[in-house]
C-alpha atoms as a PDB file:
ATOM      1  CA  UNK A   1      73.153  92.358  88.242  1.00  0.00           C
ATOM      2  CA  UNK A   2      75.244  89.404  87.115  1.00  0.00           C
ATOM      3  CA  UNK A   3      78.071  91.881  86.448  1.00  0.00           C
ATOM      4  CA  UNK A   4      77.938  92.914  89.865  1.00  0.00           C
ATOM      5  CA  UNK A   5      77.651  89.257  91.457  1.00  0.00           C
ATOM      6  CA  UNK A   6      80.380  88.204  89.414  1.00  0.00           C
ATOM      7  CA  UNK A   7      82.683  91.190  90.761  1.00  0.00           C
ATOM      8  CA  UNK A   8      81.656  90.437  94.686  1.00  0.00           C
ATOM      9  CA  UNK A   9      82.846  86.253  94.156  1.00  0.00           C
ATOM     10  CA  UNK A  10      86.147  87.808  92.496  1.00  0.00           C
ATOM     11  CA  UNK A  11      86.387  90.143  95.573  1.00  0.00           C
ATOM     12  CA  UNK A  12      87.568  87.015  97.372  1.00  0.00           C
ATOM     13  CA  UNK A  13      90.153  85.622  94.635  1.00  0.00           C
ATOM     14  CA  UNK A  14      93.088  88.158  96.031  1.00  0.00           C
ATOM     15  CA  UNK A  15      92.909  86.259  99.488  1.00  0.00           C
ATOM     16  CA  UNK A  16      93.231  83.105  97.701  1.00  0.00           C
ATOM     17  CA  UNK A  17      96.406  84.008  95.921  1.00  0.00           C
ATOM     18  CA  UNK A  18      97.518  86.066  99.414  1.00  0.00           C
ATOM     19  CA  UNK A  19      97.226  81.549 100.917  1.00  0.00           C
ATOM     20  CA  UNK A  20      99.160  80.159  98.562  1.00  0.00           C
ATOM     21  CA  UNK A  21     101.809  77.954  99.838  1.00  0.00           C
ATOM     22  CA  UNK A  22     104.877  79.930  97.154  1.00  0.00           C
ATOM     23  CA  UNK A  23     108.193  81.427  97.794  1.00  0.00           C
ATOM     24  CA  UNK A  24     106.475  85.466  97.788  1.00  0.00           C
ATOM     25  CA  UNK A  25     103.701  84.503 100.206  1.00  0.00           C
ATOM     26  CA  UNK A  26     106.142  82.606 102.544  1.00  0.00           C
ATOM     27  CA  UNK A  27     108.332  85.837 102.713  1.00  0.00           C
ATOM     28  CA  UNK A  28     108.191  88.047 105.919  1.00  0.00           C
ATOM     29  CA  UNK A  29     105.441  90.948 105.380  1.00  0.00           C
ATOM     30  CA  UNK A  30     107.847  94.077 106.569  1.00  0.00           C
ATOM     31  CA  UNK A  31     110.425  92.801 103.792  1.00  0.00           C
ATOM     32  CA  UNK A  32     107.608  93.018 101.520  1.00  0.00           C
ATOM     33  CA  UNK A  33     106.692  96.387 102.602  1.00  0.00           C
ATOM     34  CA  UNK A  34     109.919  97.821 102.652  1.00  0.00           C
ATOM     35  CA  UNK A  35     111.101  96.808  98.855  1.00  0.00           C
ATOM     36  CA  UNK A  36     107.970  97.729  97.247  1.00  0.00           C
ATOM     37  CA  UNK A  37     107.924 101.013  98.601  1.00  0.00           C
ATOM     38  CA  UNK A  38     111.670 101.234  97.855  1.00  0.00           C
ATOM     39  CA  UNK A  39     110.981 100.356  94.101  1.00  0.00           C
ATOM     40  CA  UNK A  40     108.386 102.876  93.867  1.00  0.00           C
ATOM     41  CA  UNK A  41     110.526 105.521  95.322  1.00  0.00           C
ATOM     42  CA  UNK A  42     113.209 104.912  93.037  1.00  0.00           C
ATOM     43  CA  UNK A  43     110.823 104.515  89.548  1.00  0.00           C
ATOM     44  CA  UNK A  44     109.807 108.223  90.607  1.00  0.00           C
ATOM     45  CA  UNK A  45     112.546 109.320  91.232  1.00  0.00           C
ATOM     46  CA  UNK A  46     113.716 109.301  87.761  1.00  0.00           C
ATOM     47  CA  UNK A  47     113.077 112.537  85.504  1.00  0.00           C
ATOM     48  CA  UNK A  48     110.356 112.521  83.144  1.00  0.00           C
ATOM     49  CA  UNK A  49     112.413 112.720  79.728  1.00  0.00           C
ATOM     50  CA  UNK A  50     113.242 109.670  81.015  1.00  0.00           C
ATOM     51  CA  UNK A  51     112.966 106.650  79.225  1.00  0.00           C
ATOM     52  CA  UNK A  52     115.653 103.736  79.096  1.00  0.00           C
ATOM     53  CA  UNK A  53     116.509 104.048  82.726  1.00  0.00           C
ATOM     54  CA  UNK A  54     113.338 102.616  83.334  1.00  0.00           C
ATOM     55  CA  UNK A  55     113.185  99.584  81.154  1.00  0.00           C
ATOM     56  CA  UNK A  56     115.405  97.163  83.688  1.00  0.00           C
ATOM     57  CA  UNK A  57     112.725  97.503  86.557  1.00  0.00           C
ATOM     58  CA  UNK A  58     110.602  95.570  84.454  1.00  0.00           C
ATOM     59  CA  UNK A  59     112.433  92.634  86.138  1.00  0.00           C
ATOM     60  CA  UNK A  60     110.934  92.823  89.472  1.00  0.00           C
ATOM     61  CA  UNK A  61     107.129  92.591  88.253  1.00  0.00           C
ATOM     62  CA  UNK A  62     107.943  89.449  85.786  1.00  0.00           C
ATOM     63  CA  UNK A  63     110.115  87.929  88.733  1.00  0.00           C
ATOM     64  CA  UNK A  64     108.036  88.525  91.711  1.00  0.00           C
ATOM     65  CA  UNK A  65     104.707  87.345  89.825  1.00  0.00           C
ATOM     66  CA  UNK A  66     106.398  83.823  88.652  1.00  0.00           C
ATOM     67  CA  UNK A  67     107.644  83.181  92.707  1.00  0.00           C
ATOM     68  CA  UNK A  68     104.063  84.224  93.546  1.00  0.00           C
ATOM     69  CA  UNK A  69     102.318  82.579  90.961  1.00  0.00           C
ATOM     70  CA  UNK A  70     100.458  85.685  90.371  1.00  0.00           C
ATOM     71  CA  UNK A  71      98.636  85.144  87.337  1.00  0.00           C
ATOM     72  CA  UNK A  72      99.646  87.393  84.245  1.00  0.00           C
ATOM     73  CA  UNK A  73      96.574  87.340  82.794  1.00  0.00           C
ATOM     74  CA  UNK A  74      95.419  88.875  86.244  1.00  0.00           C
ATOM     75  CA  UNK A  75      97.831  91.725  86.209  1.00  0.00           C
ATOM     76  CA  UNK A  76      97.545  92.679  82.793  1.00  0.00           C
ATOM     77  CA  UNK A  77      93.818  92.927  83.773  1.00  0.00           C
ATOM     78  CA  UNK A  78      93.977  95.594  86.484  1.00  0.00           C
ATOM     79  CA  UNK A  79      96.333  97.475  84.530  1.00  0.00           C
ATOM     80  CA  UNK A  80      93.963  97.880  82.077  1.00  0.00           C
ATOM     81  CA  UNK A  81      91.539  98.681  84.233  1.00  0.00           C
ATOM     82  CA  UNK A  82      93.174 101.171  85.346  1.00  0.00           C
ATOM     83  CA  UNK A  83      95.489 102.610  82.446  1.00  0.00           C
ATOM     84  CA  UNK A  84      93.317 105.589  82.117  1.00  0.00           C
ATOM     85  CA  UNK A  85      94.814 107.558  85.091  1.00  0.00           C
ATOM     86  CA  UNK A  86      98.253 107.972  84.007  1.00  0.00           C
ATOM     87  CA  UNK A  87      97.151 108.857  80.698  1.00  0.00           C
ATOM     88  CA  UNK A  88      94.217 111.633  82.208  1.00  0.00           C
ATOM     89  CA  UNK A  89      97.340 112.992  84.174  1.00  0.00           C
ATOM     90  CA  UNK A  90      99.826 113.431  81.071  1.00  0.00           C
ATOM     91  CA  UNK A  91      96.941 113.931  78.377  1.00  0.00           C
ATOM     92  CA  UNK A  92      97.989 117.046  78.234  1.00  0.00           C
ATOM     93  CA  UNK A  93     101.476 117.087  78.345  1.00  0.00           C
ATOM     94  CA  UNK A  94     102.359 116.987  74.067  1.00  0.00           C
ATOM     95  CA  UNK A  95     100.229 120.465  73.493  1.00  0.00           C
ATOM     96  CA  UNK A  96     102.329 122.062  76.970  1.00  0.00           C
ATOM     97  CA  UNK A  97     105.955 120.968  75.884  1.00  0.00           C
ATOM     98  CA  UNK A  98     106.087 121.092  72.137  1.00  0.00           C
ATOM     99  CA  UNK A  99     110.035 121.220  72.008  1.00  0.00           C
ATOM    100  CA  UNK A 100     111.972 118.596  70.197  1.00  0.00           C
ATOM    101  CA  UNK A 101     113.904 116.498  72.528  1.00  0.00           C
ATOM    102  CA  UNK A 102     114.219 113.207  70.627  1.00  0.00           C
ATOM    103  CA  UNK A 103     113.875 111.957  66.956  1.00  0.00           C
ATOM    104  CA  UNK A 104     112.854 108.535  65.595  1.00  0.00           C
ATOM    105  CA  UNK A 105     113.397 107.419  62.011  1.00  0.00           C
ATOM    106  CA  UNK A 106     113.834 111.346  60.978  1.00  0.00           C
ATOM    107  CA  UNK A 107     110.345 112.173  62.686  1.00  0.00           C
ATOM    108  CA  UNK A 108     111.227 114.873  65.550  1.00  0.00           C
ATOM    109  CA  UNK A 109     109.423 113.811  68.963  1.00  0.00           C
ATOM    110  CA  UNK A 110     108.732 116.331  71.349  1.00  0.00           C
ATOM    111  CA  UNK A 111     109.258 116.123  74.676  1.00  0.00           C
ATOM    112  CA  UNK A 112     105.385 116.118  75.935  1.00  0.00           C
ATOM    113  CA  UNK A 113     105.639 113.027  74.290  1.00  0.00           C
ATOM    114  CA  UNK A 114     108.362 111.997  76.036  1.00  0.00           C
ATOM    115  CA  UNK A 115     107.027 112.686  79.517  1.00  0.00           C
ATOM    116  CA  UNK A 116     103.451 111.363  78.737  1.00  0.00           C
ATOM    117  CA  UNK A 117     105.293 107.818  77.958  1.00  0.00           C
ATOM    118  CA  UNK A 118     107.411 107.970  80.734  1.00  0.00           C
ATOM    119  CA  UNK A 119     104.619 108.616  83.197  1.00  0.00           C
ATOM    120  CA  UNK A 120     102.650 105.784  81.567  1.00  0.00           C
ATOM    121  CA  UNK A 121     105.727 103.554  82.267  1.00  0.00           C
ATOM    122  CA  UNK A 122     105.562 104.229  85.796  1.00  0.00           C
ATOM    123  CA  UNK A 123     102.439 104.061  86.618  1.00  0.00           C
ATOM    124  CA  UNK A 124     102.415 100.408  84.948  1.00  0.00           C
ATOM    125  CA  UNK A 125     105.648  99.352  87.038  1.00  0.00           C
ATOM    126  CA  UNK A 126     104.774 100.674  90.355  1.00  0.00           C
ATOM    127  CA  UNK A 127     101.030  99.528  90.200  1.00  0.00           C
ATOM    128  CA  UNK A 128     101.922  95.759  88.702  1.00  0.00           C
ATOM    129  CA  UNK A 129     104.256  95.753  91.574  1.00  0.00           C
ATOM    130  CA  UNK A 130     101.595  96.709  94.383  1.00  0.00           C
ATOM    131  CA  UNK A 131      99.309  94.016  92.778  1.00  0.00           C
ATOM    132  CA  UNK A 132     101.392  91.320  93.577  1.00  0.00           C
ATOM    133  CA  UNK A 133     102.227  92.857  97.040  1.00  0.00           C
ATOM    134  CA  UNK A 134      98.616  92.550  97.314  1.00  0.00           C
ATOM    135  CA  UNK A 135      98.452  89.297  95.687  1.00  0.00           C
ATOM    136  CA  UNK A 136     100.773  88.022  97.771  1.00  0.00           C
ATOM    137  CA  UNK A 137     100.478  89.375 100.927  1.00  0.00           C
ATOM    138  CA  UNK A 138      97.055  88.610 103.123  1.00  0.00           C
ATOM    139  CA  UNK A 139      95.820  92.149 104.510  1.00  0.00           C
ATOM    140  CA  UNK A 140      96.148  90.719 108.045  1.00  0.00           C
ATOM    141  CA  UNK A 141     100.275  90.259 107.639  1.00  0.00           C
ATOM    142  CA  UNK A 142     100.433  93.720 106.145  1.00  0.00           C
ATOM    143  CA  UNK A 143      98.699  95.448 108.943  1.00  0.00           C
ATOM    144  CA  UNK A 144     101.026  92.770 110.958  1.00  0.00           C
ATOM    145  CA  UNK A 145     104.145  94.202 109.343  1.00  0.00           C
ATOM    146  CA  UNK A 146     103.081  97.668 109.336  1.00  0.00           C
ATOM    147  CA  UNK A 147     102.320  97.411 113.334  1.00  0.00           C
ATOM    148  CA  UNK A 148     105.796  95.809 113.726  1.00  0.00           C
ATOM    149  CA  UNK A 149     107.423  98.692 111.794  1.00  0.00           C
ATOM    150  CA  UNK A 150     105.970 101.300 114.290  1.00  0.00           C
ATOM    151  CA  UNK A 151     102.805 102.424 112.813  1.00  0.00           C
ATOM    152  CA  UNK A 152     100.275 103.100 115.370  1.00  0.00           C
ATOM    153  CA  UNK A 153      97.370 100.421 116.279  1.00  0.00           C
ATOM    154  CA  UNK A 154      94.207 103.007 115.094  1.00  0.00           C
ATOM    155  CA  UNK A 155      95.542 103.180 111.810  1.00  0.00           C
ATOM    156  CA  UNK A 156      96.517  99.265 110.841  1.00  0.00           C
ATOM    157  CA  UNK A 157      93.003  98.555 113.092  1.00  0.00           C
ATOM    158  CA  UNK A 158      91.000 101.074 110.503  1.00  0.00           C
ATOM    159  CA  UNK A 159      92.521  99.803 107.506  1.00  0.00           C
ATOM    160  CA  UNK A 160      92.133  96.229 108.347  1.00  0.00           C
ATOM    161  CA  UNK A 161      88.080  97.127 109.274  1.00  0.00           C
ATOM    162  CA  UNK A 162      88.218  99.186 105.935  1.00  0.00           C
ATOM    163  CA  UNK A 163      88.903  96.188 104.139  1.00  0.00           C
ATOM    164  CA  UNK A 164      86.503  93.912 105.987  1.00  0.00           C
ATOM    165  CA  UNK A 165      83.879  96.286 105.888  1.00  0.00           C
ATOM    166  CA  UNK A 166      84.225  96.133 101.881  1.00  0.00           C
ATOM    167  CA  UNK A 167      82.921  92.703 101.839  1.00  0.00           C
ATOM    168  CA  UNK A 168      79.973  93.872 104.020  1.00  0.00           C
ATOM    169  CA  UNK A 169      78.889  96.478 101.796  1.00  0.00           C
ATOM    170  CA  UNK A 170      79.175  94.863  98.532  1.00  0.00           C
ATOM    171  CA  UNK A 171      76.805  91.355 100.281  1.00  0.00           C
ATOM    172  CA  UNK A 172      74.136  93.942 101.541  1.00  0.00           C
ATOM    173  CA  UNK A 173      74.360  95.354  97.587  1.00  0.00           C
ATOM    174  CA  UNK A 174      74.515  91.990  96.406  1.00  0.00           C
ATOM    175  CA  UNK A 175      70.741  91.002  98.249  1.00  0.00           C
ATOM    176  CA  UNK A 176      69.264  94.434  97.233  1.00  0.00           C
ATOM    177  CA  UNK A 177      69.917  94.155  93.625  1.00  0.00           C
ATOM    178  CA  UNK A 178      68.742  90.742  93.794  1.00  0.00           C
ATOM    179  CA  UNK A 179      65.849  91.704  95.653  1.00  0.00           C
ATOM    180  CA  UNK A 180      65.344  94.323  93.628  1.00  0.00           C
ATOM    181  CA  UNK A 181      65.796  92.530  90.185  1.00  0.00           C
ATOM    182  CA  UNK A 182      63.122  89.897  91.546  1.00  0.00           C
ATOM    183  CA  UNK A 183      60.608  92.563  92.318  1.00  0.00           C
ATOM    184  CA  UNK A 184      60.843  94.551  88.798  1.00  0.00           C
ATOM    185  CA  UNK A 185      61.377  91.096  86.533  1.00  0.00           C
ATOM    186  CA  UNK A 186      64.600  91.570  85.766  1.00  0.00           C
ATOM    187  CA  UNK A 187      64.691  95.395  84.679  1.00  0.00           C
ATOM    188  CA  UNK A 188      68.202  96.348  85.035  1.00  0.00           C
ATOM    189  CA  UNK A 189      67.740 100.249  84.490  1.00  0.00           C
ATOM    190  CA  UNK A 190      67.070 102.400  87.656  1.00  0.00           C
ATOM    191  CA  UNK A 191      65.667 106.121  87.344  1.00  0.00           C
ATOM    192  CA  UNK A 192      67.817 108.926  89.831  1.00  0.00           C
ATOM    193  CA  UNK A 193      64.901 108.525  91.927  1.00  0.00           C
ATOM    194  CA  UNK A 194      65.166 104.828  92.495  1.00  0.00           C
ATOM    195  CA  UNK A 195      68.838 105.266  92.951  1.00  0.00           C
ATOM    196  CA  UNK A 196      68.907 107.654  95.591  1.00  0.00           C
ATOM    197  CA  UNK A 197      66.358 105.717  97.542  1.00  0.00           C
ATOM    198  CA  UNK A 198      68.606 102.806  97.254  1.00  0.00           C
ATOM    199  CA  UNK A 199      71.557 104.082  97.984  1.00  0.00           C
ATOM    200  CA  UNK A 200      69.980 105.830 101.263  1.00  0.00           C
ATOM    201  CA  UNK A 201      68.471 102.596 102.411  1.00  0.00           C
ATOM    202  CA  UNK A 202      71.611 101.009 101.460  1.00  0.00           C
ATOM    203  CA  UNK A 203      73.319 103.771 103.625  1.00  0.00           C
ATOM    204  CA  UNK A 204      71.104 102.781 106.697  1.00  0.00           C
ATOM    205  CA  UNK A 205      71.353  98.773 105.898  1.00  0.00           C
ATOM    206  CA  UNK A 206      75.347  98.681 105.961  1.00  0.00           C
ATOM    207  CA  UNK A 207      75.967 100.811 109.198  1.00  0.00           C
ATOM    208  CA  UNK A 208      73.361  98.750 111.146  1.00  0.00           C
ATOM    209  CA  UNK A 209      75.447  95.624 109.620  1.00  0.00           C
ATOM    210  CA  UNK A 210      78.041  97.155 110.943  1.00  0.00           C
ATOM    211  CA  UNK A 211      76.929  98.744 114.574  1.00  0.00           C
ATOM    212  CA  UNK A 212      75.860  94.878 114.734  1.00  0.00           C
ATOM    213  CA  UNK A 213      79.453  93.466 114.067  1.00  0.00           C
ATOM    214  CA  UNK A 214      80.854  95.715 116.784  1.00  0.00           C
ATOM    215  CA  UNK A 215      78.708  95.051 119.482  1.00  0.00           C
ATOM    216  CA  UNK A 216      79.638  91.780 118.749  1.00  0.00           C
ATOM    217  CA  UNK A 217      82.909  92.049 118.510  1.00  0.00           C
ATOM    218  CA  UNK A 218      82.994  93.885 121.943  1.00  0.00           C
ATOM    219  CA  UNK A 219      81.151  91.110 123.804  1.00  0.00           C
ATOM    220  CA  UNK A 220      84.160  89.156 122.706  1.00  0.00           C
ATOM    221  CA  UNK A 221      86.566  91.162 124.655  1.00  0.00           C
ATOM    222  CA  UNK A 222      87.798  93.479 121.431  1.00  0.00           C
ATOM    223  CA  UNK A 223      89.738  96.782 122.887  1.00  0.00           C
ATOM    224  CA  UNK A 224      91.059  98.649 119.770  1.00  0.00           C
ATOM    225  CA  UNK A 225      93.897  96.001 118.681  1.00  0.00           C
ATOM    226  CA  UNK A 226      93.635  93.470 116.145  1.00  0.00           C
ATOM    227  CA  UNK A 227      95.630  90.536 117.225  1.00  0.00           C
ATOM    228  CA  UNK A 228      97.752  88.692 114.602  1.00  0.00           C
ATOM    229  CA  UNK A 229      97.269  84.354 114.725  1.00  0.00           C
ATOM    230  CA  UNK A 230     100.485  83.986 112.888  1.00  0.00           C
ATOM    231  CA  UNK A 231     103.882  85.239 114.505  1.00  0.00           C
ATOM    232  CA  UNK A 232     106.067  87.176 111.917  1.00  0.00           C
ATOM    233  CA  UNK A 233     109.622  86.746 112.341  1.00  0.00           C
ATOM    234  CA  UNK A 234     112.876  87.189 109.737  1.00  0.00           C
ATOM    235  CA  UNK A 235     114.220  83.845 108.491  1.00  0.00           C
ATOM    236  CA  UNK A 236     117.102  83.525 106.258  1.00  0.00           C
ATOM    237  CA  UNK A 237     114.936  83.743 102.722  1.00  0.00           C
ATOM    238  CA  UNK A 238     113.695  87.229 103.766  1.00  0.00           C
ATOM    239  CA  UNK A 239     117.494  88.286 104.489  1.00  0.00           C
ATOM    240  CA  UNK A 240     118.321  87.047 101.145  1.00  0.00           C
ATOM    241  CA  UNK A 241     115.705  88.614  99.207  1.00  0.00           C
ATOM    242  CA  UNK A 242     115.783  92.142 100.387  1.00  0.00           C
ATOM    243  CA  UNK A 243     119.950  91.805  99.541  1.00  0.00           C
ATOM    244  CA  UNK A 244     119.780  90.592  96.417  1.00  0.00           C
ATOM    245  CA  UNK A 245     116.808  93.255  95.853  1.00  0.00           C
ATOM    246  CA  UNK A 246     118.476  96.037  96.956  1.00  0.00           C
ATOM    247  CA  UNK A 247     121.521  95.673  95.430  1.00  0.00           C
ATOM    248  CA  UNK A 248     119.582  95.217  91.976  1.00  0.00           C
ATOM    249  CA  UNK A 249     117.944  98.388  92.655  1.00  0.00           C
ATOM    250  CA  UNK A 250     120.542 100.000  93.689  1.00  0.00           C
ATOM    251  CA  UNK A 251     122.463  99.207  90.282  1.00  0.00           C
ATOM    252  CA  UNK A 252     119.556  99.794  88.051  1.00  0.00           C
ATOM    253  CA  UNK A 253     119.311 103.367  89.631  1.00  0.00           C
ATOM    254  CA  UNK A 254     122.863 103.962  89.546  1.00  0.00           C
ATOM    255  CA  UNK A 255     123.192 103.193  85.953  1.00  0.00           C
ATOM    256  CA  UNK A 256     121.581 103.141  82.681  1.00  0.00           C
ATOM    257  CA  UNK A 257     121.628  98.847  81.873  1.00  0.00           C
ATOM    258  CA  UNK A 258     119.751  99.608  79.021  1.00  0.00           C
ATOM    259  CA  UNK A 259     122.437 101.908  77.297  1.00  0.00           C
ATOM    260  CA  UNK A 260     125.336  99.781  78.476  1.00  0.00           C
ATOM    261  CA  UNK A 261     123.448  96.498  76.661  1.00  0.00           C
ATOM    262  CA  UNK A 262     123.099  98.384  73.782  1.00  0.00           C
ATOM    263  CA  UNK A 263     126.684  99.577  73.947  1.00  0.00           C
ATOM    264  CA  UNK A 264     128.326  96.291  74.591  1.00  0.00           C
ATOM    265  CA  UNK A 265     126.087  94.364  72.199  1.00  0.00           C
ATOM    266  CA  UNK A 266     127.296  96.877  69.507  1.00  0.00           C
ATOM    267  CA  UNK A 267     131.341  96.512  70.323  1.00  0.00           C
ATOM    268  CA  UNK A 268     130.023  92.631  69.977  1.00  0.00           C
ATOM    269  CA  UNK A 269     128.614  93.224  66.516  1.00  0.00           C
ATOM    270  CA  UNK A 270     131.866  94.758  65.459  1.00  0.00           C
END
C-alpha cells in the first residue's frame, strides 16, 4: 500500500520537470519531436555486430539531460527498470550465433554476444533519450506539436485523455487500497478471489469516474479538440538546435568517431 501511494505522488514528478523554466523545456515541441525520432531512427539503423559506431550518441542523452536538468539519478532509474526487455529480446542470441566474430585478450567472442550487447546499447540510448523528451516536454505541447505536424485531432485528443485518464485510475486505486487496508488492519496479501472482485469493482468505479468527467466536459462546450493555452511557434534557439543536431547526427552516422579517436590518439602516441 505505501509502495503504491508512493508511485501515484511520483506519477506527478514528470510534469514538474516538463515546467521547468531550462533551455530543453523552452524549446519548440515539433523540434523536439522531430530529433528524437531522428536519433532513434539512426541508433537502429546500425547493424547489430555493431558496436563502436554507437558509442558517440551517448552525447545527446548526457547533453540534453544537463540543458533539461533532468536528473541522472532519475534516468538511470527507469533504465533499470526497464533493462530487462532488451535483454529478454537478445537472451537468446549467444546459443543462435555461436561464430567467432571478435576476440578480446585472446578469448574468442562470438557474435551472439556481439548482437546481444549491441541491442542492449540501443535500447539504453533511445529510451534515456525519450525520457528526457518526456521529461522535458509537458504532454499537452507534444499533442500540440504532433497536431501542428499533421496528425489528426482523434488521435493527439485520445492520447492526451489516455494520459489524464492514468491519474484517474491510479486515485480510484489509491482510495480502494486504502479503504481496503483500513477494513482488513493492514493485511497487505489479497487471495485471487479478492482480487478479481476488486479489480471488477475497480473496473465499474473508473468508467463511472470517467462517464462523469465527460458529461462534464461536454456541458463546457468540448467537441472532440483539445485546445492548446500556449501558442507554439519557431524562435531562433529551436532553429539552432535542430542544426547543430542534425549535423552531429549526421556525422556520427556517417562515420565511425570512435575508430578515428582511437586512430589519431595512436599517430599522437607515436
Amino acid at each position: 500500500m505505501i509502495s503504491f501511494e508512493k508511485e501515484y505522488f511520483n506519477l506527478g514528478f514528470i510534469d514538474k520537470l516538463a515546467y521547468k523554466d531550462s533551455f530543453m523545456q523552452s524549446l519548440d515541441p515539433r523540434v523536439k519531436i522531430i530529433t528524437t525520432a531522428a536519433f532513434t531512427v539512426l541508433v537502429v539503423s546500425y547493424s547489430k555486430y555493431e558496436l563502436t559506431g554507437l558509442m558517440p550518441f551517448f552525447l545527446f542523452p548526457m547533453v540534453c539531460s544537463s540543458l533539461g536538468e533532468v536528473p541522472l539519478k532519475y534516468i538511470l532509474k527507469k533504465l533499470l527498470y526497464f533493462s530487462i526487455f532488451p535483454l529478454l529480446i537478445g537472451i537468446f542470441n549467444p546459443l543462435i550465433d555461436t561464430k567467432p566474430v571478435a576476440s578480446f585478450m585472446n578469448i574468442s567472442i562470438s557474435g551472439g554476444w556481439i548482437s546481444l550487447l549491441s541491442i542492449y546499447i540501443k535500447f539504453e540510448l533511445t529510451f534515456s533519450f525519450a525520457v528526457i523528451f518526456i521529461a522535458t516536454t509537458p504532454l499537452s505541447q507534444v499533442c500540440a506539436g504532433l497536431k501542428r505536424l499533421g496528425v489528426p485531432d482523434i488521435f493527439t485528443a485520445q492520447l492526451m485523455f489516455l494520459y489524464r485518464y492514468i491519474f484517474v485510475l491510479a486515485e480510484e486505486t489509491m482510495k480502494m487500497l486504502r479503504a481496503r487496508g483500513l477494513r482488513a488492519f493492514g493485511e497487505v496479501n489479497m487471495s485471487v478471489k479478492d482480487f478479481i472482485g476488486f479489480a471488477g469493482l475497480l473496473f465499474i468505479k473508473t468508467c463511472e469516474r470517467a462517464e462523469r468527467i465527460y458529461r462534464a466536459m461536454l456541458s463546457r462546450g468540448f467537441a472532440g479538440t483539445v485546445h492548446s493555452i500556449k501558442d507554439i511557434s519557431l524562435k531562433r534557439t529551436d532553429l539552432l538546435y535542430i542544426a547543430i543536431t542534425t549535423v552531429l547526427l549526421v556525422f556520427f552516422r556517417v562515420y565511425d568517431v570512435t575508430e578515428l579517436s582511437g586512430r589519431a590518439l595512436m599517430r599522437g602516441l607515436k
